[in-house]
Protein backbone atom coordinates (compact mmCIF):
# COMPACT_ATOMS: atom_id res chain seq x y z
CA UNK A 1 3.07 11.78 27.01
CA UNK A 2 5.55 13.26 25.03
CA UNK A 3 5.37 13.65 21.49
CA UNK A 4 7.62 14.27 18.46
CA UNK A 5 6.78 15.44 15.08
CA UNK A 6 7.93 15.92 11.64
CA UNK A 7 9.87 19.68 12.49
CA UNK A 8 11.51 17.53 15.37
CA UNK A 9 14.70 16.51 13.68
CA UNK A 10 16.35 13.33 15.48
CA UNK A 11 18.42 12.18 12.97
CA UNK A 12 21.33 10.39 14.40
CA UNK A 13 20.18 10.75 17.77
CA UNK A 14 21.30 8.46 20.63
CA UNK A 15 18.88 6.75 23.16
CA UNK A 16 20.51 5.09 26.10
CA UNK A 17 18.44 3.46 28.94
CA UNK A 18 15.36 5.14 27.81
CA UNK A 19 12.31 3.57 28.67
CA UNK A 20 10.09 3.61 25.29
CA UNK A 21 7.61 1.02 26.84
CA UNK A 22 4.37 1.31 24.46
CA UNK A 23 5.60 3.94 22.40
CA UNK A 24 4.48 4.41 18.85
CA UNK A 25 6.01 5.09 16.09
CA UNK A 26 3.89 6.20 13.05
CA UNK A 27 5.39 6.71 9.24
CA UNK A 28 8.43 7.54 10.66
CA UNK A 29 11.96 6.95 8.66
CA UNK A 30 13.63 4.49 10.51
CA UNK A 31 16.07 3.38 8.27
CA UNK A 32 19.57 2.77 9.12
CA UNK A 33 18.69 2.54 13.10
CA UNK A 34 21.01 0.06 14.88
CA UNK A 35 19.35 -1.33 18.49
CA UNK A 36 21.75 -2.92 20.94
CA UNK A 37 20.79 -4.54 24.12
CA UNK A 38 16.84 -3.78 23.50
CA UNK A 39 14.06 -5.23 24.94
CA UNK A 40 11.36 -5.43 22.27
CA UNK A 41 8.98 -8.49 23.43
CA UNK A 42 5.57 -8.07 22.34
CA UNK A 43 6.71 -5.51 19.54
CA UNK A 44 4.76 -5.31 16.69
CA UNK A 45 6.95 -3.85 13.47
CA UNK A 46 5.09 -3.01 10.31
CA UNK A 47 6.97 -1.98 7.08
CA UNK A 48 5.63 -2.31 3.81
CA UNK A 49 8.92 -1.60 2.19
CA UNK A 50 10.50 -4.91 3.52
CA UNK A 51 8.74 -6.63 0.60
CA UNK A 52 10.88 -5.00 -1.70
CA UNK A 53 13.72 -6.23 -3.76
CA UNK A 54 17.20 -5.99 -1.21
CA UNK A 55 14.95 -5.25 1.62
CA UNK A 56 16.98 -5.93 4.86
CA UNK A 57 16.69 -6.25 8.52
CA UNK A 58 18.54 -8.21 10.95
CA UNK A 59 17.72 -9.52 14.23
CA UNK A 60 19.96 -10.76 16.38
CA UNK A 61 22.31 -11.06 13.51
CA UNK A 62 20.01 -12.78 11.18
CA UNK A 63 18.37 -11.58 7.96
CA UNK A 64 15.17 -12.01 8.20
CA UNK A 65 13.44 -9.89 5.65
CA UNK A 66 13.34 -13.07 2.85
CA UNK A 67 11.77 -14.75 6.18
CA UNK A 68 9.01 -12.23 6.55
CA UNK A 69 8.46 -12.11 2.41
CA UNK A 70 7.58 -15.57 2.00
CA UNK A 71 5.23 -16.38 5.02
CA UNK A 72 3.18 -13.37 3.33
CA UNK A 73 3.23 -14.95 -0.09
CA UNK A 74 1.99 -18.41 1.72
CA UNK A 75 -0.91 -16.30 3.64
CA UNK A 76 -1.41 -14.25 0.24
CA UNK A 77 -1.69 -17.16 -2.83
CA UNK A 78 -0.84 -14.87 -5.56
CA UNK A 79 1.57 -11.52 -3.98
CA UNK A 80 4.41 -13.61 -5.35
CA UNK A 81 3.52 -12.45 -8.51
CA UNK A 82 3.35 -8.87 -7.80
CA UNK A 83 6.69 -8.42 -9.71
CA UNK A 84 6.02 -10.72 -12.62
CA UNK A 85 8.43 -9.59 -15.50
CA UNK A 86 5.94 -10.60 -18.53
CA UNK A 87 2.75 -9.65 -19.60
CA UNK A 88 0.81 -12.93 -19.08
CA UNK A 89 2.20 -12.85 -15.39
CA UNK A 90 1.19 -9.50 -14.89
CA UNK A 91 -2.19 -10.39 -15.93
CA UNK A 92 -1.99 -13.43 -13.60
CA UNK A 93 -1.08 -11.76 -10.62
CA UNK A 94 -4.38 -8.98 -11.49
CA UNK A 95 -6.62 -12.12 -11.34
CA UNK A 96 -5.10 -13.20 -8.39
CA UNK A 97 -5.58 -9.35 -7.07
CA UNK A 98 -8.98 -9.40 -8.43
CA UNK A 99 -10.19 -12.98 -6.27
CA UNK A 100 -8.42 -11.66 -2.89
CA UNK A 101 -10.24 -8.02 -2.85
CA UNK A 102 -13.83 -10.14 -3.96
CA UNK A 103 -12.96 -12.48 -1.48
CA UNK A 104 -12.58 -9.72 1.13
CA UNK A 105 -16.00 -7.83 0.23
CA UNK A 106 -17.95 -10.72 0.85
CA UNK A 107 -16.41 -10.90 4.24
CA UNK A 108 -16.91 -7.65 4.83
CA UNK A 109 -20.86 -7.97 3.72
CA UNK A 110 -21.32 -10.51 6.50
CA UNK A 111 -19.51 -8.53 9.16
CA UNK A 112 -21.50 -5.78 11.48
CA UNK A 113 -23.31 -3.16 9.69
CA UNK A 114 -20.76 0.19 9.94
CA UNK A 115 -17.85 -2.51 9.72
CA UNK A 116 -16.56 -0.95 5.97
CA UNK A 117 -16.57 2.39 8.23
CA UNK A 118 -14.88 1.26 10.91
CA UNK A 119 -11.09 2.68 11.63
CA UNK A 120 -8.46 0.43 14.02
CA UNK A 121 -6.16 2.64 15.68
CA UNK A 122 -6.54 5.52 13.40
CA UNK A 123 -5.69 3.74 10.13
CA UNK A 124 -8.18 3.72 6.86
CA UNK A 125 -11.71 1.92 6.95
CA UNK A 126 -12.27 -0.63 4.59
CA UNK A 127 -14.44 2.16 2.53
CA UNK A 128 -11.51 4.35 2.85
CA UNK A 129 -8.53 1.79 2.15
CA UNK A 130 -10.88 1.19 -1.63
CA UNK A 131 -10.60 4.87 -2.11
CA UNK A 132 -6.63 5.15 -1.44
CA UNK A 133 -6.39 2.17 -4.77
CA UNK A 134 -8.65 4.14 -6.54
CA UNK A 135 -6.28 7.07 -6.11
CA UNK A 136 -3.37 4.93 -6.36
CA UNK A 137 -4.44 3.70 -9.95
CA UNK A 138 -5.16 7.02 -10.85
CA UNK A 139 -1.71 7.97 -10.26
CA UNK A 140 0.87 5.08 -11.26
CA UNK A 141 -1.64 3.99 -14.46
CA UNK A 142 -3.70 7.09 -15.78
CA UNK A 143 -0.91 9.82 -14.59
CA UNK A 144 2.27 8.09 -15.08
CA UNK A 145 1.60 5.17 -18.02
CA UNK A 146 -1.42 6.60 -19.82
CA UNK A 147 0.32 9.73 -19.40
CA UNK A 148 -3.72 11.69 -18.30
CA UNK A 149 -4.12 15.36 -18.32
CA UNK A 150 -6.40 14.87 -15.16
CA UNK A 151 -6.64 11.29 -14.25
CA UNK A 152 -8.13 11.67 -10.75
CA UNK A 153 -11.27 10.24 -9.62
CA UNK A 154 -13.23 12.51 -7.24
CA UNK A 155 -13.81 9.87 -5.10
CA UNK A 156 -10.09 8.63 -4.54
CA UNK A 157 -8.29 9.34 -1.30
CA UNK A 158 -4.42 10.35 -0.83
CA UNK A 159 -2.40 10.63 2.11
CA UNK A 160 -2.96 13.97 3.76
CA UNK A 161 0.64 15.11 3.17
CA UNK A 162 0.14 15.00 -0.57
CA UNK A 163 0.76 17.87 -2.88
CA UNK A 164 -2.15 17.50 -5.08
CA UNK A 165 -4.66 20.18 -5.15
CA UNK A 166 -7.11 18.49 -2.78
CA UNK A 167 -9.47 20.73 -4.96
CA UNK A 168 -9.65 17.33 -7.24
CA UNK A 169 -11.78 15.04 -4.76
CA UNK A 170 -15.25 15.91 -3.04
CA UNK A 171 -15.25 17.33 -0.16
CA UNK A 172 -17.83 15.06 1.31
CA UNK A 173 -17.35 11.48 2.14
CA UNK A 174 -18.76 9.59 -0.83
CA UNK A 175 -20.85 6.65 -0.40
CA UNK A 176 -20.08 3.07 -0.08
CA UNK A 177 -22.26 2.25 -3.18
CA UNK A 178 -20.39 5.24 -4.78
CA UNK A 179 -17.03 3.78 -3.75
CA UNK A 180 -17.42 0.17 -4.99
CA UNK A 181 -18.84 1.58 -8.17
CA UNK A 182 -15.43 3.86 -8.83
CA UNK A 183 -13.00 1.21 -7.29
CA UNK A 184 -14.83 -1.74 -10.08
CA UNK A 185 -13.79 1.13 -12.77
CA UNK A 186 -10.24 1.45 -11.70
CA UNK A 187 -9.87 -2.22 -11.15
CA UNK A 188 -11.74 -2.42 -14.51
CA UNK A 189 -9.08 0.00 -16.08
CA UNK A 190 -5.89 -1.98 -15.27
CA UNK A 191 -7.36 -5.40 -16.62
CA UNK A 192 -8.12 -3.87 -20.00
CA UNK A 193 -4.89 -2.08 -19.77
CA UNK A 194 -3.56 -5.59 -18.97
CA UNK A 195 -5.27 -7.60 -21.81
CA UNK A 196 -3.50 -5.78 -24.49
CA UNK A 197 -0.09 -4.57 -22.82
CA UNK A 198 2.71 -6.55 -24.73
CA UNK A 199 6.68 -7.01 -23.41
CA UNK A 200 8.00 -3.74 -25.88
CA UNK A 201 5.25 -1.54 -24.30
CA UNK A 202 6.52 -2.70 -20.35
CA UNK A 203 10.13 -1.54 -21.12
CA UNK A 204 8.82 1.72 -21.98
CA UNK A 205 10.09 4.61 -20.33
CA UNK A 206 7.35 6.96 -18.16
CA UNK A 207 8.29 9.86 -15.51
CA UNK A 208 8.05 9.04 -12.00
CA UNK A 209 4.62 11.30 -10.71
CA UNK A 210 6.18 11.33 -6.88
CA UNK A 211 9.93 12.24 -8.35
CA UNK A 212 9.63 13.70 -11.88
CA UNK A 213 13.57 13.52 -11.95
CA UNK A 214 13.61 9.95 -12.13
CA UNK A 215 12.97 7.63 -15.34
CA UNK A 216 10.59 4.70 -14.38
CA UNK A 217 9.16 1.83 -16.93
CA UNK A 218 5.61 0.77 -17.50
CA UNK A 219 6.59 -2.00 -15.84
CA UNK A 220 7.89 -0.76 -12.63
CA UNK A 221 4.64 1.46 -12.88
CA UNK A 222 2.64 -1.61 -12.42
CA UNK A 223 4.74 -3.40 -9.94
CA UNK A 224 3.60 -0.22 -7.57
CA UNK A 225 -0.20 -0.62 -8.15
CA UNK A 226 0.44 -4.64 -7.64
CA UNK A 227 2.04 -3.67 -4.72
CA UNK A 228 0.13 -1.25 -3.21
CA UNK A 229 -2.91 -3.82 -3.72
CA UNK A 230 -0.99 -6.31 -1.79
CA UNK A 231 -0.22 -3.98 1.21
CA UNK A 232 -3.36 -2.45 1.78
CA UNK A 233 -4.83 -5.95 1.47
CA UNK A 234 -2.73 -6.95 4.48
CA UNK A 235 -3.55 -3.90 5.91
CA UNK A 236 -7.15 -4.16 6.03
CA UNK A 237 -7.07 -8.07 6.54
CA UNK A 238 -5.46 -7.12 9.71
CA UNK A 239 -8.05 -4.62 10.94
CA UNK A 240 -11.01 -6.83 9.89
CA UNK A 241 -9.64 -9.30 12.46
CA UNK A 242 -8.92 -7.13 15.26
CA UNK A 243 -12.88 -6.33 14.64
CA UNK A 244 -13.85 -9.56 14.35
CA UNK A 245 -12.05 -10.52 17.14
């Protein structure tokens, strides 16, 4: 099988009557691709960045990205919220974050033992997915709004193509009592963060820790942990039923 990677630049490449029957594509930028004449039955298109504001996709001429956005929020109660202007609807859409992930560990308790190690086609475990948020936290509340020296748990996980000094985390695999015990601090963090945040301290200005050339709020900060909560929720959710199943 042939196989392209990230020094294989295709950019404004044209396909024509190739057969890409059960090919995968895998954090790849497709943005901007226009597909005429495809077959795609039985496709299965996931992209996180179709929940945000002006996200757009069209198929067979129709927009269907507002589509897609609210059937989640009516199998999530409570993602609507993720971008909740205020401080009381920020701290409504963390309870709401806070029920969904409980919710989920008890499932998980009653599954198979090994299930919270358990990976579905290469993605994160359910132990793993709890250490990404960890290090997600760490980054958009204790780097970027609490403005940390060294806000990184040793237990969190980023993606392997981050620039962090992987130095930060332990090099062994920690625990799952060790991970639910650093994840209830983080989640811990941004509730007490929450409880006392008020509307002049959201329109605060904070640099960007991915793109330290562009201004960001305390707000917009917290829309990304909301959202990354919500993703990785449907993420997970996903997996746990291809288990189950």
């Amino acid at each position: 099988m042939a196989k392209f990677g990230r020094s294989d630049d295709l950019k404004g490449a044209e396909f024509f009557e190739v057969n890409l029957h059960g090919a995968r594509f895998l954090e790849c930028d497709l943005s901007g691709v226009v597909m005429r004449g495809i077959d795609i039955q039985a496709g299965d298109i996931d992209s996180p960045w179709l929940g945000e504001v002006g996200a757009s996709l069209k198929i067979n001429g129709i927009e269907v990205a507002p589509y897609v956005d609210a059937e989640l929020n009516r199998l999530f109660p409570g993602r609507a919220d993720r971008f909740a202007p205020d401080p009381d609807g920020l701290r409504t859409a963390w309870a709401a974050i806070e029920r969904t992930w409980s919710a989920l560990a008890d499932r998980v308790a009653g599954m198979p033992e090994g299930t919270v190690d358990a990976s579905v086609g290469g993605e994160w475990s359910f132990a793993q997915t709890q250490r990404h948020l960890v290090h997600a936290t760490d980054i958009w509340l204790g780097r970027a709004v609490l403005q940390l020296e060294q806000p990184l748990h040793r237990f969190g996980l980023p993606h392997d193509s981050t620039s962090l000094d992987k130095s930060s985390f332990a090099a062994e695999p920690p625990t799952y009592a060790e991970v639910l015990e650093a994840r209830a601090d983080r989640v811990g963090m941004v509730r007490d963060y929450l409880a006392a945040v008020t509307p002049e301290l959201l329109d605060e200005p904070r640099t960007d820790p991915w793109s330290p050339e562009n201004a960001v709020t305390v707000r917009s900060c917290l829309h990304v942990i909301l959202g990354e909560e919500w993703e990785h929720h449907r993420f997970i959710t996903r997996d746990l039923d291809t288990l189950a199943g």
